[in-house]
Every structure is written in C-alpha cells, then in structure tokens.
PDB file of N, CA and C in Angstrom:
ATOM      1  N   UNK A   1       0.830  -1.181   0.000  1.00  0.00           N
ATOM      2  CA  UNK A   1       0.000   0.000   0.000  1.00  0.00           C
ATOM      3  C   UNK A   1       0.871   1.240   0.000  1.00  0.00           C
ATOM      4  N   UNK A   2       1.588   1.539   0.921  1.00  0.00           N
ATOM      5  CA  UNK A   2       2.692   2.878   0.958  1.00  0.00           C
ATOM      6  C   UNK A   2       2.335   3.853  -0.168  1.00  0.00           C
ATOM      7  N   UNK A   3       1.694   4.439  -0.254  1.00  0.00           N
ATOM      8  CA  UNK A   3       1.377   5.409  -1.463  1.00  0.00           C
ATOM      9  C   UNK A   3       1.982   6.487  -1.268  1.00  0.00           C
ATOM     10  N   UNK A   4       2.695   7.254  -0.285  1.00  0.00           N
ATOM     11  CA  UNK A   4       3.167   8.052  -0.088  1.00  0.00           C
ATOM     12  C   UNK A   4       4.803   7.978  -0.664  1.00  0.00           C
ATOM     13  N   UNK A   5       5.298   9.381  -0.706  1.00  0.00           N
ATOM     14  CA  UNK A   5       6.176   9.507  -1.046  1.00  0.00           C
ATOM     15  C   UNK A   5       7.172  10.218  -0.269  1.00  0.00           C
ATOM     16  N   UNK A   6       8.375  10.201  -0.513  1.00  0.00           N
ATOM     17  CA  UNK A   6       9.714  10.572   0.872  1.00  0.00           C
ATOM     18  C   UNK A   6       9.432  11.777   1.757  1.00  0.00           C
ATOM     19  N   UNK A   7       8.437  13.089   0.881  1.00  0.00           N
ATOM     20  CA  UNK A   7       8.185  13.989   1.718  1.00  0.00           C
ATOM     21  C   UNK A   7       6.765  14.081   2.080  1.00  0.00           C
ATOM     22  N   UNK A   8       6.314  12.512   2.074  1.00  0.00           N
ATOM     23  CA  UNK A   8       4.694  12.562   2.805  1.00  0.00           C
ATOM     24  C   UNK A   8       5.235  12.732   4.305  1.00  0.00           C
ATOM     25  N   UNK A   9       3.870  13.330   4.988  1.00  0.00           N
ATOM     26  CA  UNK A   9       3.702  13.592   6.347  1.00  0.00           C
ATOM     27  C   UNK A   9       3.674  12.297   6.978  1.00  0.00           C
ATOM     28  N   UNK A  10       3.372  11.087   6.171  1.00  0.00           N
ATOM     29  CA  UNK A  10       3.563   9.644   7.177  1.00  0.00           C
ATOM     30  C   UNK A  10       4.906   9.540   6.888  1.00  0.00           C
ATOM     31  N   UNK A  11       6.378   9.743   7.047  1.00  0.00           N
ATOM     32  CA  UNK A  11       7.166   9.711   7.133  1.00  0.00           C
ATOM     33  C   UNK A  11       7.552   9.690   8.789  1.00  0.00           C
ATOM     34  N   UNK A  12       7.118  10.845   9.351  1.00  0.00           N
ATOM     35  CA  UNK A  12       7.102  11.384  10.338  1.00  0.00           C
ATOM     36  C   UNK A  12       6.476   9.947  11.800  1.00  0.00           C
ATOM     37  N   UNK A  13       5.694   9.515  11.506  1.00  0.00           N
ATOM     38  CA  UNK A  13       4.543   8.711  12.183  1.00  0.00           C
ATOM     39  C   UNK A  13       5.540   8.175  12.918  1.00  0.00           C
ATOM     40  N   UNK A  14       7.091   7.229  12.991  1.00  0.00           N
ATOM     41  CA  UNK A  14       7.347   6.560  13.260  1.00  0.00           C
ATOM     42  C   UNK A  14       8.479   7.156  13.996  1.00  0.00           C
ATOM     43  N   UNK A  15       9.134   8.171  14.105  1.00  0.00           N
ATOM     44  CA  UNK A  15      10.197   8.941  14.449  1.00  0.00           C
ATOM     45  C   UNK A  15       8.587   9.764  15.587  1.00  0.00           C
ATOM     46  N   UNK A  16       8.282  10.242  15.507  1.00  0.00           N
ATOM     47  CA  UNK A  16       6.866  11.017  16.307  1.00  0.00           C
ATOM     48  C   UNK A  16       6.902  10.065  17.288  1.00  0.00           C
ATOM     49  N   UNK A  17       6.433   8.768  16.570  1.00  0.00           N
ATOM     50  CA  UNK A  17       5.566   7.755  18.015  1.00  0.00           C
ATOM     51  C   UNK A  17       6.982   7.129  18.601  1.00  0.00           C
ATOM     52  N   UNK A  18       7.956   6.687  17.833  1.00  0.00           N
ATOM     53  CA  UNK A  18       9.589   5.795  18.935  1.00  0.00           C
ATOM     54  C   UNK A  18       9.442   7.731  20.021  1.00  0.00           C
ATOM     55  N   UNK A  19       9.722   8.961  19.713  1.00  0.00           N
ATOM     56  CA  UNK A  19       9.854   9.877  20.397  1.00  0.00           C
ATOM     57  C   UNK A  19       9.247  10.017  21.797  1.00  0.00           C
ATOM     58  N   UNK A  20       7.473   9.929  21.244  1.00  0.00           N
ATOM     59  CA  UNK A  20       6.716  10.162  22.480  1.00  0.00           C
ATOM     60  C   UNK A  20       6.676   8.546  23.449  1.00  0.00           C
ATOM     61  N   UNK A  21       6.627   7.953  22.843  1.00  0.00           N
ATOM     62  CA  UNK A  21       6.855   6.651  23.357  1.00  0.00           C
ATOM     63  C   UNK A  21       7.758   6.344  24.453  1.00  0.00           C
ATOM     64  N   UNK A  22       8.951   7.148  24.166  1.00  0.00           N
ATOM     65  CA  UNK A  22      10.395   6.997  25.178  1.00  0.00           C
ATOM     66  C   UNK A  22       9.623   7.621  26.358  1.00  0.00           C
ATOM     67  N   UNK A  23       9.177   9.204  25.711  1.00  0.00           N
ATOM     68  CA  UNK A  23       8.910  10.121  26.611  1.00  0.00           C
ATOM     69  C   UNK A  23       8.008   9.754  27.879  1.00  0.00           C
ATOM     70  N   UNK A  24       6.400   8.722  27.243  1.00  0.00           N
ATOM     71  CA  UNK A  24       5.913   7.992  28.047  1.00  0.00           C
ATOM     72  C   UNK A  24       6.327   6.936  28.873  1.00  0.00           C
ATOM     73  N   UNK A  25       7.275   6.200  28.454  1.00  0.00           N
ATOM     74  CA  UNK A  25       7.830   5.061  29.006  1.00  0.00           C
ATOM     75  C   UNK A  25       9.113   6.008  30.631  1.00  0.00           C
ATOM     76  N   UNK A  26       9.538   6.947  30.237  1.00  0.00           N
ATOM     77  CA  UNK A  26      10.029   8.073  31.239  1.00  0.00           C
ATOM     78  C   UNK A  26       9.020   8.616  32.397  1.00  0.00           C
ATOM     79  N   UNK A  27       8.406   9.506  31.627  1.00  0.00           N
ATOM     80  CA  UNK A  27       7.100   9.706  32.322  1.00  0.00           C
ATOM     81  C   UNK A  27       6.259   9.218  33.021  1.00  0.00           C
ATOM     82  N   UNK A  28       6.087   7.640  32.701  1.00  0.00           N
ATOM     83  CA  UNK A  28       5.493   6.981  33.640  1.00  0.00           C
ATOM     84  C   UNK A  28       5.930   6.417  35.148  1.00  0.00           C
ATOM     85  N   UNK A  29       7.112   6.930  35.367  1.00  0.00           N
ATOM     86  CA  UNK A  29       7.846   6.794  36.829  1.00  0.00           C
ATOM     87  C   UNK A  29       7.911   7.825  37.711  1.00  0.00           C
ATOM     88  N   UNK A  30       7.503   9.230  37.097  1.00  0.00           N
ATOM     89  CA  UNK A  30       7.351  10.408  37.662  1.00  0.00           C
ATOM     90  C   UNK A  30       6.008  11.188  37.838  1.00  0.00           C
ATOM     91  N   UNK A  31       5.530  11.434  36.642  1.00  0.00           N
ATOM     92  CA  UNK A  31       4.491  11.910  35.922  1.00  0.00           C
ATOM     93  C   UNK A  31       2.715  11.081  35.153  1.00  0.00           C
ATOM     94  N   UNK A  32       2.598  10.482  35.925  1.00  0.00           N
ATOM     95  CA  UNK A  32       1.439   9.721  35.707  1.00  0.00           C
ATOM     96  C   UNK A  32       0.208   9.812  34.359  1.00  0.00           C
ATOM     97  N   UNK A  33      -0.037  10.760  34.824  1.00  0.00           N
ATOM     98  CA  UNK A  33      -0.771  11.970  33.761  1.00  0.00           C
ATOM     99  C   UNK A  33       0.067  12.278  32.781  1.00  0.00           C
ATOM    100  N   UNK A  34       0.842  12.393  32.657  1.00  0.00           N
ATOM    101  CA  UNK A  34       1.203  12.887  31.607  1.00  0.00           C
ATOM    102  C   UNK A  34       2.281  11.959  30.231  1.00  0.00           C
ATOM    103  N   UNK A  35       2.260  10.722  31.718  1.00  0.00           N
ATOM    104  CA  UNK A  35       2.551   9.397  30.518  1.00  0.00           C
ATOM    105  C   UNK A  35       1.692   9.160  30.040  1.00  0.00           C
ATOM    106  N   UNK A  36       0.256   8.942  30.519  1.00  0.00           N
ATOM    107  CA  UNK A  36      -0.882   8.479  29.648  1.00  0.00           C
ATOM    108  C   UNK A  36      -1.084   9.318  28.556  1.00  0.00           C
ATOM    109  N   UNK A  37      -0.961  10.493  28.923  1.00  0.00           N
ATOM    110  CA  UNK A  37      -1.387  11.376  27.483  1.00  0.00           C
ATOM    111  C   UNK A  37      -0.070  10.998  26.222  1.00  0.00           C
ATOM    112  N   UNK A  38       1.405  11.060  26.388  1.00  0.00           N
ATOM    113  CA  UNK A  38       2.278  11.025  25.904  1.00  0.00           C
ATOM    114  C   UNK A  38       2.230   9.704  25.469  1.00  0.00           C
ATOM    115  N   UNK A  39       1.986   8.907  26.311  1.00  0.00           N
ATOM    116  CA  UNK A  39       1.370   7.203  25.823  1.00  0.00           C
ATOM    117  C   UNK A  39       0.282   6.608  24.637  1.00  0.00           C
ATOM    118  N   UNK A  40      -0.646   7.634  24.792  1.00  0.00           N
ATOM    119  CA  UNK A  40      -1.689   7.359  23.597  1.00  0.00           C
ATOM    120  C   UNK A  40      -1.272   7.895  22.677  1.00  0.00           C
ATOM    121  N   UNK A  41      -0.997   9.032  22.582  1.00  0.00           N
ATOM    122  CA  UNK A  41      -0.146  10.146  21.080  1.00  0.00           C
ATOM    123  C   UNK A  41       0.758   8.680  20.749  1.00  0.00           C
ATOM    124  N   UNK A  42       1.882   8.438  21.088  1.00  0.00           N
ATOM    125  CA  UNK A  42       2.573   7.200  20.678  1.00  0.00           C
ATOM    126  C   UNK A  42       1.908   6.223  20.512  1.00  0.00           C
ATOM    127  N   UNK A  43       0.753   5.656  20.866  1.00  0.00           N
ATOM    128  CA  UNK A  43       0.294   4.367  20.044  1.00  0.00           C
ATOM    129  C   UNK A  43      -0.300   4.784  18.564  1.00  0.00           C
ATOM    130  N   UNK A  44      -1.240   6.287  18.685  1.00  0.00           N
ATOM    131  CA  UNK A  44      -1.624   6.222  17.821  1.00  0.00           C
ATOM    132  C   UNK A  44      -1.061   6.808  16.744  1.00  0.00           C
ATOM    133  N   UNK A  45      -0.261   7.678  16.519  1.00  0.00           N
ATOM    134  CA  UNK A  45       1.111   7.686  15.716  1.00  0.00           C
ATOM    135  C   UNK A  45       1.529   6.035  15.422  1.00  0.00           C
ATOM    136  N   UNK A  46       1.917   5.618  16.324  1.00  0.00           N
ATOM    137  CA  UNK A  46       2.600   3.780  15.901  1.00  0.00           C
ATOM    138  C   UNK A  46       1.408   3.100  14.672  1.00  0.00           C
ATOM    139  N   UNK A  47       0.488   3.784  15.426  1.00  0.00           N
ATOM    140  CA  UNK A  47      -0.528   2.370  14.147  1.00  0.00           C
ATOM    141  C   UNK A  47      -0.486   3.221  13.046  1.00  0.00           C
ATOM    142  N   UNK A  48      -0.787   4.986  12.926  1.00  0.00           N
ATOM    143  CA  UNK A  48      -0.512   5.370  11.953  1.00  0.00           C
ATOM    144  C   UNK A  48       0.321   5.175  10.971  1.00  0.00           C
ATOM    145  N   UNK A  49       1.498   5.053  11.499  1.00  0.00           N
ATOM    146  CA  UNK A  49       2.505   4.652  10.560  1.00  0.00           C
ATOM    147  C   UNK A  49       2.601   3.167  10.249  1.00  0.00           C
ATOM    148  N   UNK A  50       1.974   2.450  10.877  1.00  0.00           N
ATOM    149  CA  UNK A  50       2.084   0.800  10.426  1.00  0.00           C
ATOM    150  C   UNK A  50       1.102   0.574   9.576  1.00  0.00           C
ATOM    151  N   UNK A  51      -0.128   1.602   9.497  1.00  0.00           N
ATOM    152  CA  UNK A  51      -1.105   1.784   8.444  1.00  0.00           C
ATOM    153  C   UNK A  51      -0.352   2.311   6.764  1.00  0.00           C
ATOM    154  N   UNK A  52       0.816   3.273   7.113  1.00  0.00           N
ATOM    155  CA  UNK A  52       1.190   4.027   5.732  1.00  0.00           C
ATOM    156  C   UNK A  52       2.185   3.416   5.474  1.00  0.00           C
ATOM    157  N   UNK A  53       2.810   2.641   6.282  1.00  0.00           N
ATOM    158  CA  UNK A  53       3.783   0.982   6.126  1.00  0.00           C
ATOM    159  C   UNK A  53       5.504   1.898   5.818  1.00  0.00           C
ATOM    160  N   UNK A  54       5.732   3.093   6.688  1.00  0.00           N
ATOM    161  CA  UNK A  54       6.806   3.942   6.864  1.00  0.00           C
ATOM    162  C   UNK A  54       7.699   3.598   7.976  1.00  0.00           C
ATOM    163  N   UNK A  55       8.694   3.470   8.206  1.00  0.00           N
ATOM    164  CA  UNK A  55       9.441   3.029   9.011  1.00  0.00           C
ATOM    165  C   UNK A  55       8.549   2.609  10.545  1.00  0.00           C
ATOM    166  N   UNK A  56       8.676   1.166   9.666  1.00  0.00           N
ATOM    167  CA  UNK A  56       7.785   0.163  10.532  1.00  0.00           C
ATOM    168  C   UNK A  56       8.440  -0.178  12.519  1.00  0.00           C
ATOM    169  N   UNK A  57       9.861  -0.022  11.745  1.00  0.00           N
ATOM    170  CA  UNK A  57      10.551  -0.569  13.142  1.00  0.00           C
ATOM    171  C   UNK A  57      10.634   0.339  14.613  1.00  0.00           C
ATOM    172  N   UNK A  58      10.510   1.644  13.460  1.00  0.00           N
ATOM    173  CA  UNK A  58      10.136   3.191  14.890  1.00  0.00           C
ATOM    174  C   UNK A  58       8.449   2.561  15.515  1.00  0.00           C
ATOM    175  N   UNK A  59       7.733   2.891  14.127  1.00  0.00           N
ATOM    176  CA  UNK A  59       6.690   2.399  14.614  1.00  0.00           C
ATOM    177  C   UNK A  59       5.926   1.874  15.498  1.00  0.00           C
ATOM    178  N   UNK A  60       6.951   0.378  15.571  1.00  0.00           N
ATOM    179  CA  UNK A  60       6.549  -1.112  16.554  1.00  0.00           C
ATOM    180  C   UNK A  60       7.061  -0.405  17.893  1.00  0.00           C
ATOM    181  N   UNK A  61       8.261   0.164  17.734  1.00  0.00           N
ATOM    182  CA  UNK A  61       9.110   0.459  18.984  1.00  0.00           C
ATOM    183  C   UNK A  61       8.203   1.506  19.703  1.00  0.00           C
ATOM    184  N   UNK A  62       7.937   2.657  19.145  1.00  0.00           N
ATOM    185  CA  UNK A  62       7.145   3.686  19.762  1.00  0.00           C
ATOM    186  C   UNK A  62       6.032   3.404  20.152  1.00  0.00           C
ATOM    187  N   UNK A  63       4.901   2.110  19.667  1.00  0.00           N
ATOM    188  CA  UNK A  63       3.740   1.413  19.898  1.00  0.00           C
ATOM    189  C   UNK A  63       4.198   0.678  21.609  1.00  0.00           C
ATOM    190  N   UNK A  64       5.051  -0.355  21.284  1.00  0.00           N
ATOM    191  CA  UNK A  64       5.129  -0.916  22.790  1.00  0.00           C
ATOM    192  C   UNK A  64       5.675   0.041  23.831  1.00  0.00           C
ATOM    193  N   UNK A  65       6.624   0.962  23.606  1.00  0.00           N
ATOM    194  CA  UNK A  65       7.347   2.052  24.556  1.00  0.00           C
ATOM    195  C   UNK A  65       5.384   2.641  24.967  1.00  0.00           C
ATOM    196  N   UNK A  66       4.708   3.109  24.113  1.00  0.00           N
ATOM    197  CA  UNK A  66       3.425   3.986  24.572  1.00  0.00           C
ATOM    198  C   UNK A  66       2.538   3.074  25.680  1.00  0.00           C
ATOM    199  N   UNK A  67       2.747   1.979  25.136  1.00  0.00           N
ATOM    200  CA  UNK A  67       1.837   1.052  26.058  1.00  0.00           C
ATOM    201  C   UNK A  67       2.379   0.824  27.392  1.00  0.00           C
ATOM    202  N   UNK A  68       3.321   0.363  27.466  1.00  0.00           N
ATOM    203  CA  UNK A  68       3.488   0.446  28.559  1.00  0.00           C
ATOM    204  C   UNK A  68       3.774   1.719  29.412  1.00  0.00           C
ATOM    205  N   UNK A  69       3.886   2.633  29.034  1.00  0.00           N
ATOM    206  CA  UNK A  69       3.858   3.650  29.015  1.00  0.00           C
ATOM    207  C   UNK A  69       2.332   4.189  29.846  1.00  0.00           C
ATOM    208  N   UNK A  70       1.159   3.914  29.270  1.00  0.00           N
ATOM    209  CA  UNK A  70       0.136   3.905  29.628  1.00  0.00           C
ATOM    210  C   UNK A  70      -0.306   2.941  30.271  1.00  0.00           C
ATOM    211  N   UNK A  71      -0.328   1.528  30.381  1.00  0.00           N
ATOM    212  CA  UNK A  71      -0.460   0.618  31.007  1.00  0.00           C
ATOM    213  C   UNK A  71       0.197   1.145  32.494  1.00  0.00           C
ATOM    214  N   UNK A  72       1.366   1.036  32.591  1.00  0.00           N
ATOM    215  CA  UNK A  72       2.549   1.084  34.143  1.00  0.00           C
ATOM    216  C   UNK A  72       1.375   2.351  35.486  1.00  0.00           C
ATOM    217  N   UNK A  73       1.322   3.562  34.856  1.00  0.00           N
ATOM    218  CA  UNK A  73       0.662   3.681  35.971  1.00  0.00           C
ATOM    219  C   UNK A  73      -1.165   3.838  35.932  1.00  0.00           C
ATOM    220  N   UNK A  74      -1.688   3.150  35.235  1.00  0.00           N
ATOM    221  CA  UNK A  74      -3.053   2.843  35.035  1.00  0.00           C
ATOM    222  C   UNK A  74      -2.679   1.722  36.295  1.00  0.00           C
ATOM    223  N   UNK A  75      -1.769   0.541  35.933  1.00  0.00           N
ATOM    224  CA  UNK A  75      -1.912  -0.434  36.518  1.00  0.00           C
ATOM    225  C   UNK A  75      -1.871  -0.194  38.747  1.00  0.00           C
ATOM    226  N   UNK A  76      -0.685   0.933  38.444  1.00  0.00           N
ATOM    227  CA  UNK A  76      -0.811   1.303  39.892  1.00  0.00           C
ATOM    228  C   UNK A  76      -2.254   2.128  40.518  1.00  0.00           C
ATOM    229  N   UNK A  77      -2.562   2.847  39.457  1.00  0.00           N
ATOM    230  CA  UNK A  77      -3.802   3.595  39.920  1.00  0.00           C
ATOM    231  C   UNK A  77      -4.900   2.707  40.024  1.00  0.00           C
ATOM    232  N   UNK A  78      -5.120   1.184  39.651  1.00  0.00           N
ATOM    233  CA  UNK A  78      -6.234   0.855  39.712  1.00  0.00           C
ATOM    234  C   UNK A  78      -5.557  -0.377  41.149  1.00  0.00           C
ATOM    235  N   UNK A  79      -4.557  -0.206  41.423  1.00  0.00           N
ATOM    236  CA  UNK A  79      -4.042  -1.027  42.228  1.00  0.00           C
ATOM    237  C   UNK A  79      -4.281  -0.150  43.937  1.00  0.00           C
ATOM    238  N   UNK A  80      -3.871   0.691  43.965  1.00  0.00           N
ATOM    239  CA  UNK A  80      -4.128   1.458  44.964  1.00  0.00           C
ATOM    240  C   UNK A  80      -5.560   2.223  45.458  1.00  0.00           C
ATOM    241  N   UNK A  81      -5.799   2.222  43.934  1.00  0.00           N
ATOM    242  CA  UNK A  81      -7.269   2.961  44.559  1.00  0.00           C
ATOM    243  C   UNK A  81      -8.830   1.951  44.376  1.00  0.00           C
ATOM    244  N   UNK A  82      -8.553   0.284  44.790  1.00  0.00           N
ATOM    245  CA  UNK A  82      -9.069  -0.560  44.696  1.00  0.00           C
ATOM    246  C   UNK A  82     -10.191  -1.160  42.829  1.00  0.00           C
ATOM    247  N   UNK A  83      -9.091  -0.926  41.897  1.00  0.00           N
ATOM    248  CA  UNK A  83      -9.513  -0.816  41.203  1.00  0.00           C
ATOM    249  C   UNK A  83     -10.927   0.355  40.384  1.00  0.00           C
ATOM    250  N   UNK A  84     -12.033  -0.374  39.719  1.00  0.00           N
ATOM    251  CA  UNK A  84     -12.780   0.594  39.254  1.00  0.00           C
ATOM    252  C   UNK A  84     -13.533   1.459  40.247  1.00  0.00           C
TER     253      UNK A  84
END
C-alpha cells in the first residue's frame, strides 16, 4: 500500500511515536498523567505509521514504549485505589 512519497507527512509517524513513546515510558515513573497522554499520542502515531507501512521498526518500537507507558501507571492507579 505505501502510497506516499519521501516527503509525505507519514514519514514522520514513526520517528513522532519511537519519540513520544520513550517520553511515556520516562514519564510513567514520575508523571502519571502525563505518561498516559504522551502514551496514547505514541500508540496512535505507531498504528498510523504501520497503516502508511513507513518506518515500521520506529513504529513497533514507539507502539510498545506507549503502552506500557500507559499501562505502568493505570496499573498502579487501579491497584491502589481498589480498582474501578
């Protein structure tokens, strides 16, 4: 599919989401809130770019960095504050 070309904007998708991804995967040891937000921007950047099939390997990387990213303190917040 890749229909785009070297100076399409899905170029970007995969360098964007490995970025925010780190940032979330950081964030989530300090900053709670603000990994989750930095966490979803990186997944959905990741699928974006695995949709426009652009550097797949940022992609994958910035997808799992977001998740857990968002996962890590969801998991404490539903741990401490007796779940839902």
């Amino acid at each position: 599919m890749g229909t785009g070309t070297d100076e399409s904007p899905a170029t970007l998708y995969g360098p964007v989401s490995l970025g925010l991804g780190v940032l979330a995967l950081i964030a989530a040891f300090f900053l709670g809130i603000f990994a989750i937000l930095a966490g979803s921007l990186a997944i959905t950047f990741g699928v974006l770019g695995l949709i426009s099939r652009f550097n797949r390997s940022q992609c994958i990387a910035g997808l799992s960095m977001g998740a857990v990213g968002v996962l890590f303190p969801l998991s404490f917040l539903f741990a401490f504050t007796g779940g839902f």
